[in-house]
PDB file of N, CA and C in Angstrom:
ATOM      1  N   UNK A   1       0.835  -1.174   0.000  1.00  0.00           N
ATOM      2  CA  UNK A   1       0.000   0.000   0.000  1.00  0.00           C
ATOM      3  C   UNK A   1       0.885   1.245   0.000  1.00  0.00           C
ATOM      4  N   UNK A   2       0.144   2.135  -0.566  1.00  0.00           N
ATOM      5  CA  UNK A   2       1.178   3.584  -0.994  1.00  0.00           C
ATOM      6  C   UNK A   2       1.412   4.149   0.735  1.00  0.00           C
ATOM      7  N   UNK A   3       2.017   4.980   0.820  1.00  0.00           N
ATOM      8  CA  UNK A   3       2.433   5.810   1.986  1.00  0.00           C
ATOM      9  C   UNK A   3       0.903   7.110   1.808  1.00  0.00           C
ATOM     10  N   UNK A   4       0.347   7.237   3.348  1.00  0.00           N
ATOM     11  CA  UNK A   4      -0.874   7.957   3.353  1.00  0.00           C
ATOM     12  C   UNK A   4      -0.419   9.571   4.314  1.00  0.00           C
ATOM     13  N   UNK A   5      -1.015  10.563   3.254  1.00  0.00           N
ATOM     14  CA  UNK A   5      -0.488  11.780   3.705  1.00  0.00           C
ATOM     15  C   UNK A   5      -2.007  12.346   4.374  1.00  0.00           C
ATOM     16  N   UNK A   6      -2.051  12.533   5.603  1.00  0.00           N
ATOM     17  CA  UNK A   6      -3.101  12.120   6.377  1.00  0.00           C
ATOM     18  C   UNK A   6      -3.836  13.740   6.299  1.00  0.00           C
ATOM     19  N   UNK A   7      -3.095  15.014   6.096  1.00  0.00           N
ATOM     20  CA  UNK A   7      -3.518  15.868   5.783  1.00  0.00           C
ATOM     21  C   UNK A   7      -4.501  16.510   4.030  1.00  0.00           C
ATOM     22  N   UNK A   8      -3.486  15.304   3.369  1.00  0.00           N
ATOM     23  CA  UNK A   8      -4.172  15.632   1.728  1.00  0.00           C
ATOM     24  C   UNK A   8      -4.536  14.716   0.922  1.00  0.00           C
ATOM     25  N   UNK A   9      -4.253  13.247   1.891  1.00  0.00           N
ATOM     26  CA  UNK A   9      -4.891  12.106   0.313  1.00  0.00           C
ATOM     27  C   UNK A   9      -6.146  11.403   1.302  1.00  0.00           C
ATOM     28  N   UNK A  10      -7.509  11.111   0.012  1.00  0.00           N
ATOM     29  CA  UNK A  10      -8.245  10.289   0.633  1.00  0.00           C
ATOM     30  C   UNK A  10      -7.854   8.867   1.099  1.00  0.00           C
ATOM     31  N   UNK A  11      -8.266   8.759   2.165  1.00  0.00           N
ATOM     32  CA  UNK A  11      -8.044   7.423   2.997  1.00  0.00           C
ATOM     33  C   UNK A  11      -9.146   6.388   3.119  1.00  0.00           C
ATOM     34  N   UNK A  12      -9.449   4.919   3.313  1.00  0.00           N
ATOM     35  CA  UNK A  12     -10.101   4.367   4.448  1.00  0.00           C
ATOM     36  C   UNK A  12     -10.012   2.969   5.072  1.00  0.00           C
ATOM     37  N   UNK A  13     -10.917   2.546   5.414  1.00  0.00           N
ATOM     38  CA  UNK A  13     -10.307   1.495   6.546  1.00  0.00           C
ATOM     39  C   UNK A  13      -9.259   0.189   5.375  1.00  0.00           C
ATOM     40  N   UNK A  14      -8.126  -0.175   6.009  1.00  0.00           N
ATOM     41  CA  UNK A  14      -7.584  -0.871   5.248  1.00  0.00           C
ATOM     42  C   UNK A  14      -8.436  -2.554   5.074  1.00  0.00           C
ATOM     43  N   UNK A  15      -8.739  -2.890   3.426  1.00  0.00           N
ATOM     44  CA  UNK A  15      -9.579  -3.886   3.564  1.00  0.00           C
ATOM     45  C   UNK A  15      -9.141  -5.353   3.871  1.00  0.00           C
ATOM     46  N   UNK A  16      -7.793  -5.429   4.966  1.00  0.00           N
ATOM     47  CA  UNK A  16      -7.493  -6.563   6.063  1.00  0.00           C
ATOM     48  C   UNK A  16      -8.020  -6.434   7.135  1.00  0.00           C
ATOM     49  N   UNK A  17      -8.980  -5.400   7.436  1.00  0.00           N
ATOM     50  CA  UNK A  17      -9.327  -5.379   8.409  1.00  0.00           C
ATOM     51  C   UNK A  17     -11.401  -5.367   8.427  1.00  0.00           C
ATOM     52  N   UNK A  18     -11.885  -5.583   9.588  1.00  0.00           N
ATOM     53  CA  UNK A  18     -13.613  -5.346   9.409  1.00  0.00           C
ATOM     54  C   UNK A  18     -14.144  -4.510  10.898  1.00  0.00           C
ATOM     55  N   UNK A  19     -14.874  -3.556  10.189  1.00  0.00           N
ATOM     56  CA  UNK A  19     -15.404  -2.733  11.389  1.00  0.00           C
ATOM     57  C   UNK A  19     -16.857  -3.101  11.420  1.00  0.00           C
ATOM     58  N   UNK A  20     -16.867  -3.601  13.159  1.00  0.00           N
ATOM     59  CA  UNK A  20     -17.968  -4.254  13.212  1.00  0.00           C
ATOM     60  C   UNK A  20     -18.356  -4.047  14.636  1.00  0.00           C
ATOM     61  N   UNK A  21     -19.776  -3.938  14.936  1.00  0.00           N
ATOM     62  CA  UNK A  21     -20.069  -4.155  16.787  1.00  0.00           C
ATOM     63  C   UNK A  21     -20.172  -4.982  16.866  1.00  0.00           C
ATOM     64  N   UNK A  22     -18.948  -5.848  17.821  1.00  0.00           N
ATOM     65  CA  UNK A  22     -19.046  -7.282  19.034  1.00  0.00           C
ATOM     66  C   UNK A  22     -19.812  -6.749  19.786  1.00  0.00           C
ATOM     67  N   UNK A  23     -20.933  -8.075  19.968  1.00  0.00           N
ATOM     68  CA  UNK A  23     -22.033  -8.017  21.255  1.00  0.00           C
ATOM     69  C   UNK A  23     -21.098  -9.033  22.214  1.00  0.00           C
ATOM     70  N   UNK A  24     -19.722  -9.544  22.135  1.00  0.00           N
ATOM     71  CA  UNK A  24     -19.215  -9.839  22.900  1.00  0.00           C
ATOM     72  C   UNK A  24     -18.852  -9.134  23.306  1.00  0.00           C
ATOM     73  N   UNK A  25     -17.668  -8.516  23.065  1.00  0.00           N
ATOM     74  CA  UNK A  25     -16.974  -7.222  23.663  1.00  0.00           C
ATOM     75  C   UNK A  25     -18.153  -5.740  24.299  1.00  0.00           C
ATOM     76  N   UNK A  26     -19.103  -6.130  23.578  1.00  0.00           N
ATOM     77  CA  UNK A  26     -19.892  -5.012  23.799  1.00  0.00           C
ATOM     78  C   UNK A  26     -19.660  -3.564  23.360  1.00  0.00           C
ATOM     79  N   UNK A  27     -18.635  -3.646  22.530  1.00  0.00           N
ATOM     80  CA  UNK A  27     -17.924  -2.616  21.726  1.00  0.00           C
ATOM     81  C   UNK A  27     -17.837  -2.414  19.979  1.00  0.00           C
ATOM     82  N   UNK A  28     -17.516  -1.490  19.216  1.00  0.00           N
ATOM     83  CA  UNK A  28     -17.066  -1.743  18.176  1.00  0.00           C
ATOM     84  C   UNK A  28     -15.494  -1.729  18.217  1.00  0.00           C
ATOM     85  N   UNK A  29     -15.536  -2.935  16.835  1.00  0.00           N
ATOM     86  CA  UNK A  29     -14.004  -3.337  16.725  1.00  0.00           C
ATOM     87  C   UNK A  29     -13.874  -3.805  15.333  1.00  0.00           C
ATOM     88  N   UNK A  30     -12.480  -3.536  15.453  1.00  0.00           N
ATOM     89  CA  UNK A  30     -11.459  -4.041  14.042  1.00  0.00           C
ATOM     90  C   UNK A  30     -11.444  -5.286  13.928  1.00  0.00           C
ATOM     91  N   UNK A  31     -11.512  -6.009  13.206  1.00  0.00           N
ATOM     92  CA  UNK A  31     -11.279  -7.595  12.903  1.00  0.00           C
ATOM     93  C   UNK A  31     -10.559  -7.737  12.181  1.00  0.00           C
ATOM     94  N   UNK A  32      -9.518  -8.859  12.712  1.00  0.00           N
ATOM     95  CA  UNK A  32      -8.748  -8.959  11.382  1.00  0.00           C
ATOM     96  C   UNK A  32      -7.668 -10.068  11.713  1.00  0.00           C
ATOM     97  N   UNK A  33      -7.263 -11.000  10.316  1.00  0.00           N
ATOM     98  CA  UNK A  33      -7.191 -12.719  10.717  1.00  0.00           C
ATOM     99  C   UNK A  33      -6.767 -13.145  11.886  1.00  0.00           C
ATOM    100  N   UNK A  34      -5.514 -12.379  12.618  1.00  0.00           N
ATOM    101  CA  UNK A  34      -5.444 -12.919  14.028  1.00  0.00           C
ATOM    102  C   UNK A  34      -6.027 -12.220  15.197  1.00  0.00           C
ATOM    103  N   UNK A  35      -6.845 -11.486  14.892  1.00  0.00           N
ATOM    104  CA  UNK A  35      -7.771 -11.218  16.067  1.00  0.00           C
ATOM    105  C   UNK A  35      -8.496 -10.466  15.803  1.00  0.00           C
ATOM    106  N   UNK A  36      -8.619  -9.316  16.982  1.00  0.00           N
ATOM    107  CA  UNK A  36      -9.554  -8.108  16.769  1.00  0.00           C
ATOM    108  C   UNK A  36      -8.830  -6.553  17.800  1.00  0.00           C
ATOM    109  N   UNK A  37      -9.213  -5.839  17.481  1.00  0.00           N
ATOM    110  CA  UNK A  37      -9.110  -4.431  18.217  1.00  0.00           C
ATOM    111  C   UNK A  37     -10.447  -4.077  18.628  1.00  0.00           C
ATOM    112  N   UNK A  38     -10.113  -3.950  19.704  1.00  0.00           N
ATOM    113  CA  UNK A  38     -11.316  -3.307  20.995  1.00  0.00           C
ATOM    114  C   UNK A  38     -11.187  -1.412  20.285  1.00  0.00           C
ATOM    115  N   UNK A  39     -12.443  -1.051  20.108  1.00  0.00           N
ATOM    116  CA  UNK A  39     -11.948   0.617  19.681  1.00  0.00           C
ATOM    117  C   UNK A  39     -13.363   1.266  21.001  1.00  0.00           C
ATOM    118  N   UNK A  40     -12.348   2.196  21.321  1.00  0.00           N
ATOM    119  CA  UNK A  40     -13.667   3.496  22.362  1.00  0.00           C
ATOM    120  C   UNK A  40     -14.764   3.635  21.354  1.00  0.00           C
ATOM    121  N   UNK A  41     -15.593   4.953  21.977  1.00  0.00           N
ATOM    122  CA  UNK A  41     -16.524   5.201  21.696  1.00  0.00           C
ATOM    123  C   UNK A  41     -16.211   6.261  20.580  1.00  0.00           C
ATOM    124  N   UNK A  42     -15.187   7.055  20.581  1.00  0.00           N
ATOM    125  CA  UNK A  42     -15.047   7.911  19.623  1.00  0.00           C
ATOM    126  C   UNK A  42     -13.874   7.582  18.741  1.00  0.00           C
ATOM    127  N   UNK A  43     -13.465   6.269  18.867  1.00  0.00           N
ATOM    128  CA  UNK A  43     -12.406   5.673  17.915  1.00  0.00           C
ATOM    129  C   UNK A  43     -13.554   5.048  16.785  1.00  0.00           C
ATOM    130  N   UNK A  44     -14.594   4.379  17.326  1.00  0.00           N
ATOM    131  CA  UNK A  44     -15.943   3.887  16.795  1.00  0.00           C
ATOM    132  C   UNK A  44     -16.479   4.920  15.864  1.00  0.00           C
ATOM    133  N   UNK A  45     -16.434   6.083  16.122  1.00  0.00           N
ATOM    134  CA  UNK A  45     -17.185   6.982  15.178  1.00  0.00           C
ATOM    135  C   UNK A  45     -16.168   7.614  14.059  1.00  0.00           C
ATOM    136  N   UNK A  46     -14.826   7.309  14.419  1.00  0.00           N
ATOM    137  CA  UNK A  46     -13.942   7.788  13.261  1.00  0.00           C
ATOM    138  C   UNK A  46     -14.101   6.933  12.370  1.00  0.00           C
ATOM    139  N   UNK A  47     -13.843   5.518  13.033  1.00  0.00           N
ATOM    140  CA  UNK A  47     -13.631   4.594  11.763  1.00  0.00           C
ATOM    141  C   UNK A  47     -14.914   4.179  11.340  1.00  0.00           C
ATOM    142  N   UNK A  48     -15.928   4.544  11.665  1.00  0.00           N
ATOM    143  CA  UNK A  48     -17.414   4.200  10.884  1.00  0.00           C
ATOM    144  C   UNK A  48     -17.392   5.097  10.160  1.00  0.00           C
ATOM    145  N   UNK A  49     -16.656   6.116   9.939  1.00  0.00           N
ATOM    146  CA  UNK A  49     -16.583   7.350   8.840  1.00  0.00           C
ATOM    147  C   UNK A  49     -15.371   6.882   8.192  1.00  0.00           C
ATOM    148  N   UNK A  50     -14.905   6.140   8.537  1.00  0.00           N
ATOM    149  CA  UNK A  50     -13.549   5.626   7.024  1.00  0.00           C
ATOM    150  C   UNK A  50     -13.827   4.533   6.263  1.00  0.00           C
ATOM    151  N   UNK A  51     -15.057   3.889   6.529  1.00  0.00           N
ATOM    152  CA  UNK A  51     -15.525   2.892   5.149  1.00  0.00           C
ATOM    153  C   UNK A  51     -15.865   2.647   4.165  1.00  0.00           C
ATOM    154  N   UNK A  52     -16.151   4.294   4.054  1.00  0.00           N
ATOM    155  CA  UNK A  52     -16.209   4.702   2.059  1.00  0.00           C
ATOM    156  C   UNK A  52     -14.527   5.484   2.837  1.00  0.00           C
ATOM    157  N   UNK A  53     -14.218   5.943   1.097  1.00  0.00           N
ATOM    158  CA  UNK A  53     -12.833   7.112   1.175  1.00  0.00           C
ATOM    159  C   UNK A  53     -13.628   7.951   1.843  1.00  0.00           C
ATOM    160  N   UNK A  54     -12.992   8.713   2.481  1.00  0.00           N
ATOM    161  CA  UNK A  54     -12.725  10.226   2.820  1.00  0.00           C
ATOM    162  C   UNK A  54     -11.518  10.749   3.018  1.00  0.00           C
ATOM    163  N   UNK A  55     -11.582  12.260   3.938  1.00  0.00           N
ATOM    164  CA  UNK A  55     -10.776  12.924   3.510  1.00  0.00           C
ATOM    165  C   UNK A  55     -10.375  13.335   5.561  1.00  0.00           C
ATOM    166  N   UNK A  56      -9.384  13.741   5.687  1.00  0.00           N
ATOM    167  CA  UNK A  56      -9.341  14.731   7.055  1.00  0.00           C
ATOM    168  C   UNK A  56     -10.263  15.870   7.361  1.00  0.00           C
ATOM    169  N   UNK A  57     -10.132  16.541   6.147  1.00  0.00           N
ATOM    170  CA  UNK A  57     -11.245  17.650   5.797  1.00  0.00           C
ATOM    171  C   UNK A  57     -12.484  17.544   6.473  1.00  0.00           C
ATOM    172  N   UNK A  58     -13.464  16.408   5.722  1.00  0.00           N
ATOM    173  CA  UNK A  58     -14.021  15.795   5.286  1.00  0.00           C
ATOM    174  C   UNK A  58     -14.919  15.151   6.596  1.00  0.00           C
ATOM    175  N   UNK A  59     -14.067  13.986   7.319  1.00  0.00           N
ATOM    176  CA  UNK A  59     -14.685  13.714   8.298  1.00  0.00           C
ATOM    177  C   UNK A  59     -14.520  14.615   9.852  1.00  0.00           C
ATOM    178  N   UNK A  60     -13.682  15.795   9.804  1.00  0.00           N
ATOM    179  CA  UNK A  60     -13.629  16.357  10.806  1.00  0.00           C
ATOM    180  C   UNK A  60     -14.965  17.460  10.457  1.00  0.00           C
ATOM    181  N   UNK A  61     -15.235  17.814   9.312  1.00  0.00           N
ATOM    182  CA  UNK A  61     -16.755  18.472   8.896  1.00  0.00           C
ATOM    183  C   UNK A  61     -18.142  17.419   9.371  1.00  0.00           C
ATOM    184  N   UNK A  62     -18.176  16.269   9.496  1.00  0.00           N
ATOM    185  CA  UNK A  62     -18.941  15.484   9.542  1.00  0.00           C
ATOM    186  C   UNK A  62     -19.208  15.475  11.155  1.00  0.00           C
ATOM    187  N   UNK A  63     -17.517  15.217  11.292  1.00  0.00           N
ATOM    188  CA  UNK A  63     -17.686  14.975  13.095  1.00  0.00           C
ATOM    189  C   UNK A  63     -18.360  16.109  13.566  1.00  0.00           C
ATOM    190  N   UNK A  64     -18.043  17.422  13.668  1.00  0.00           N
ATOM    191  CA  UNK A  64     -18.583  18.729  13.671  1.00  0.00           C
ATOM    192  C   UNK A  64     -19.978  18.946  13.838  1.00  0.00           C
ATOM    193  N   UNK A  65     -20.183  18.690  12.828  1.00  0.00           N
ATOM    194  CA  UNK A  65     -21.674  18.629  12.437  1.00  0.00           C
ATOM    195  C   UNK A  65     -22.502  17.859  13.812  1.00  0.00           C
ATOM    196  N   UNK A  66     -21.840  16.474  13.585  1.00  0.00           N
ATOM    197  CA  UNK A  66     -22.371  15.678  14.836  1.00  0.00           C
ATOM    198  C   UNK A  66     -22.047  15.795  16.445  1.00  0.00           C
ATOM    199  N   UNK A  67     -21.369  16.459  16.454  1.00  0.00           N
ATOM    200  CA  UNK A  67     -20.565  16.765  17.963  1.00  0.00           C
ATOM    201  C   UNK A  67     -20.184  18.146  17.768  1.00  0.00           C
ATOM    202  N   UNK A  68     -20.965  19.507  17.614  1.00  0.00           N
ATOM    203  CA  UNK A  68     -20.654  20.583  17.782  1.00  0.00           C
ATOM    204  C   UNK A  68     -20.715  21.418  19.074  1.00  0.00           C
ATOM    205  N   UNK A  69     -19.887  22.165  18.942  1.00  0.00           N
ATOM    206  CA  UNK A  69     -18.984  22.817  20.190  1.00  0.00           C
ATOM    207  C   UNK A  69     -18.228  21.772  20.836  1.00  0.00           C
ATOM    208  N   UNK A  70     -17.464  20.519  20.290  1.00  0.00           N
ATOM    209  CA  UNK A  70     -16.366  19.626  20.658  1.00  0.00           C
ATOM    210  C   UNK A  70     -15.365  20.831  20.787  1.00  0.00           C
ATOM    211  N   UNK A  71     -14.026  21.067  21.608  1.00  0.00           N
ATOM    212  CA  UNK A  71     -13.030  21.979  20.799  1.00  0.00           C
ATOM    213  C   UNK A  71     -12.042  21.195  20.903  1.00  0.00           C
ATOM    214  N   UNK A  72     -11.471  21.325  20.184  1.00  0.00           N
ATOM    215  CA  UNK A  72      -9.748  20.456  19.690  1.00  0.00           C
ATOM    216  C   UNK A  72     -10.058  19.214  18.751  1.00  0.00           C
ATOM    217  N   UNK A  73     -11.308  19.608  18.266  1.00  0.00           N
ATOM    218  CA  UNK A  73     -11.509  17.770  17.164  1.00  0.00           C
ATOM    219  C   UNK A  73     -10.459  17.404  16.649  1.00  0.00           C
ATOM    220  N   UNK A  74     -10.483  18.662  15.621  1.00  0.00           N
ATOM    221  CA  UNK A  74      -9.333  18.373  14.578  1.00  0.00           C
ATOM    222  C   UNK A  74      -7.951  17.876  15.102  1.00  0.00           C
ATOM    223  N   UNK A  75      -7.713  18.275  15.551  1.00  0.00           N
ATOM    224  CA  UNK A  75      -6.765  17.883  16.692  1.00  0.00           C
ATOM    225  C   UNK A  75      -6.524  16.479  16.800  1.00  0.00           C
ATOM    226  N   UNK A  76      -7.489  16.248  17.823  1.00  0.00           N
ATOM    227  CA  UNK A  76      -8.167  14.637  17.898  1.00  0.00           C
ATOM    228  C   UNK A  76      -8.292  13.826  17.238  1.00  0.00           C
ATOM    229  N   UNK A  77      -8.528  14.415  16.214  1.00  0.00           N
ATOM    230  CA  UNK A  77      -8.984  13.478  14.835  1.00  0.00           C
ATOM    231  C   UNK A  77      -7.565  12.691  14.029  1.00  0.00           C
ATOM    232  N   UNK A  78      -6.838  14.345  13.628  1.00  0.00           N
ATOM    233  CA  UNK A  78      -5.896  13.947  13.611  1.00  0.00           C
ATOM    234  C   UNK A  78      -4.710  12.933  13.893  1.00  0.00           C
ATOM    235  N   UNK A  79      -4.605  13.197  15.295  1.00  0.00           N
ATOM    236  CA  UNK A  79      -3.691  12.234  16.940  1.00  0.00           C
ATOM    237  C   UNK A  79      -4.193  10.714  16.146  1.00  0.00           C
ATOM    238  N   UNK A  80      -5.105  10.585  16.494  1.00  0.00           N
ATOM    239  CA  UNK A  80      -5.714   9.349  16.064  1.00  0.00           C
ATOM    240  C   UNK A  80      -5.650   8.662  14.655  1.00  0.00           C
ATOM    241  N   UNK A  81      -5.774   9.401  13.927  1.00  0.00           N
ATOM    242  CA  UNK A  81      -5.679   9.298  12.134  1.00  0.00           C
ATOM    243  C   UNK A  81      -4.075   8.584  11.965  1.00  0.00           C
ATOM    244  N   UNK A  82      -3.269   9.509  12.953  1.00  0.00           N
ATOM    245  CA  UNK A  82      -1.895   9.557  12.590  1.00  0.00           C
ATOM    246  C   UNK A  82      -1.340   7.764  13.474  1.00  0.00           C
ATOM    247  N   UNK A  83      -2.094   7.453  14.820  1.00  0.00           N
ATOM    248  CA  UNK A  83      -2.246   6.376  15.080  1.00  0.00           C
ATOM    249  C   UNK A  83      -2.758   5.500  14.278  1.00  0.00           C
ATOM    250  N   UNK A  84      -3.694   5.404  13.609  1.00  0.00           N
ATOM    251  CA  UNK A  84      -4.305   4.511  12.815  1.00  0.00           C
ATOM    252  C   UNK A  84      -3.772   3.861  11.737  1.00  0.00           C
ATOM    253  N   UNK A  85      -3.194   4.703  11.250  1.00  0.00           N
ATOM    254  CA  UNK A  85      -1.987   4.891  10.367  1.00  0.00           C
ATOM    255  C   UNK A  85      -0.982   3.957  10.392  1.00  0.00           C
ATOM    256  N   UNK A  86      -0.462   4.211  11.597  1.00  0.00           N
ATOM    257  CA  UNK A  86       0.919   3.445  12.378  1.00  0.00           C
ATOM    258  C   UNK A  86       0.747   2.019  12.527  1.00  0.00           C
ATOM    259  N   UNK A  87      -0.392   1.693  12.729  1.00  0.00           N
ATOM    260  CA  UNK A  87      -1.285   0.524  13.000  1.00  0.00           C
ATOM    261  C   UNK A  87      -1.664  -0.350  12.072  1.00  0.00           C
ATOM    262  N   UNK A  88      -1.732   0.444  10.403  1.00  0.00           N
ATOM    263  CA  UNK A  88      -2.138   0.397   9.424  1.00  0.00           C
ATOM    264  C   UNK A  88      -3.311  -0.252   9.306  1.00  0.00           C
ATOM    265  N   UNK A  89      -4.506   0.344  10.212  1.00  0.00           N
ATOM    266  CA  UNK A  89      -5.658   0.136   9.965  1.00  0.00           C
ATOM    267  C   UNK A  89      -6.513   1.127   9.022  1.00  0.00           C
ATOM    268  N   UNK A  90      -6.222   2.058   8.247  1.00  0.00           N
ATOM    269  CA  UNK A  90      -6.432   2.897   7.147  1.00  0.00           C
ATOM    270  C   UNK A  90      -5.445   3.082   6.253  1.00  0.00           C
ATOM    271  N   UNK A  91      -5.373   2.903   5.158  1.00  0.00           N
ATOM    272  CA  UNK A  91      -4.972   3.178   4.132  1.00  0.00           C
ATOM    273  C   UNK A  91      -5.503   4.161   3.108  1.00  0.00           C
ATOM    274  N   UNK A  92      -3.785   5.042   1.854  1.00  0.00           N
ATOM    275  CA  UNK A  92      -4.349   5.635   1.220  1.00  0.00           C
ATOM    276  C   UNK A  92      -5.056   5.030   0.184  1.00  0.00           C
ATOM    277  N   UNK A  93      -6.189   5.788  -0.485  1.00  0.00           N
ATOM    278  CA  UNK A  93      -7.157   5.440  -1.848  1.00  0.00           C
ATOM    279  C   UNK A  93      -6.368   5.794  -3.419  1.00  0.00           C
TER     280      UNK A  93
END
């Protein structure tokens, strides 16, 4: 997979992985062949916004929308994006 520039290329969830709610875990999580990732509540709402492409732009407008007067999203969004990344649970498009 290409190298993902988290500020300017569309991204989304890398397709080794599946975002899904365990009614075990009681959480949403990453799946993927040797296991799974437990994700929070607002790790859950990033990556339910990376299963079509998007953009940084893009889903921090979305998040916004849905969680307004958050302050530091972008921020947040970011931190996390740039984790996700590292993790290579998103990839660029």
């Amino acid at each position: 997979m290409s190298s993902l520039n988290i500020d300017s290329d569309q991204f989304s969830i890398n397709p080794q992985y599946r975002f899904q709610w365990e009614e075990a875990q009681e959480c949403h999580v990453l799946l993927f062949p040797e296991g799974l990732v437990k994700l929070s509540g607002s790790a859950a709402e990033i990556m339910q916004r990376c299963q079509q492409p998007t953009t940084l732009a893009a889903l921090v407008d979305e998040l916004q929308q849905t969680f307004p007067g958050v302050e530091g999203l972008e921020n947040d969004v970011r931190e996390f994006l740039n984790d996700a990344q590292e993790q290579d649970w998103i990839v660029s498009i």
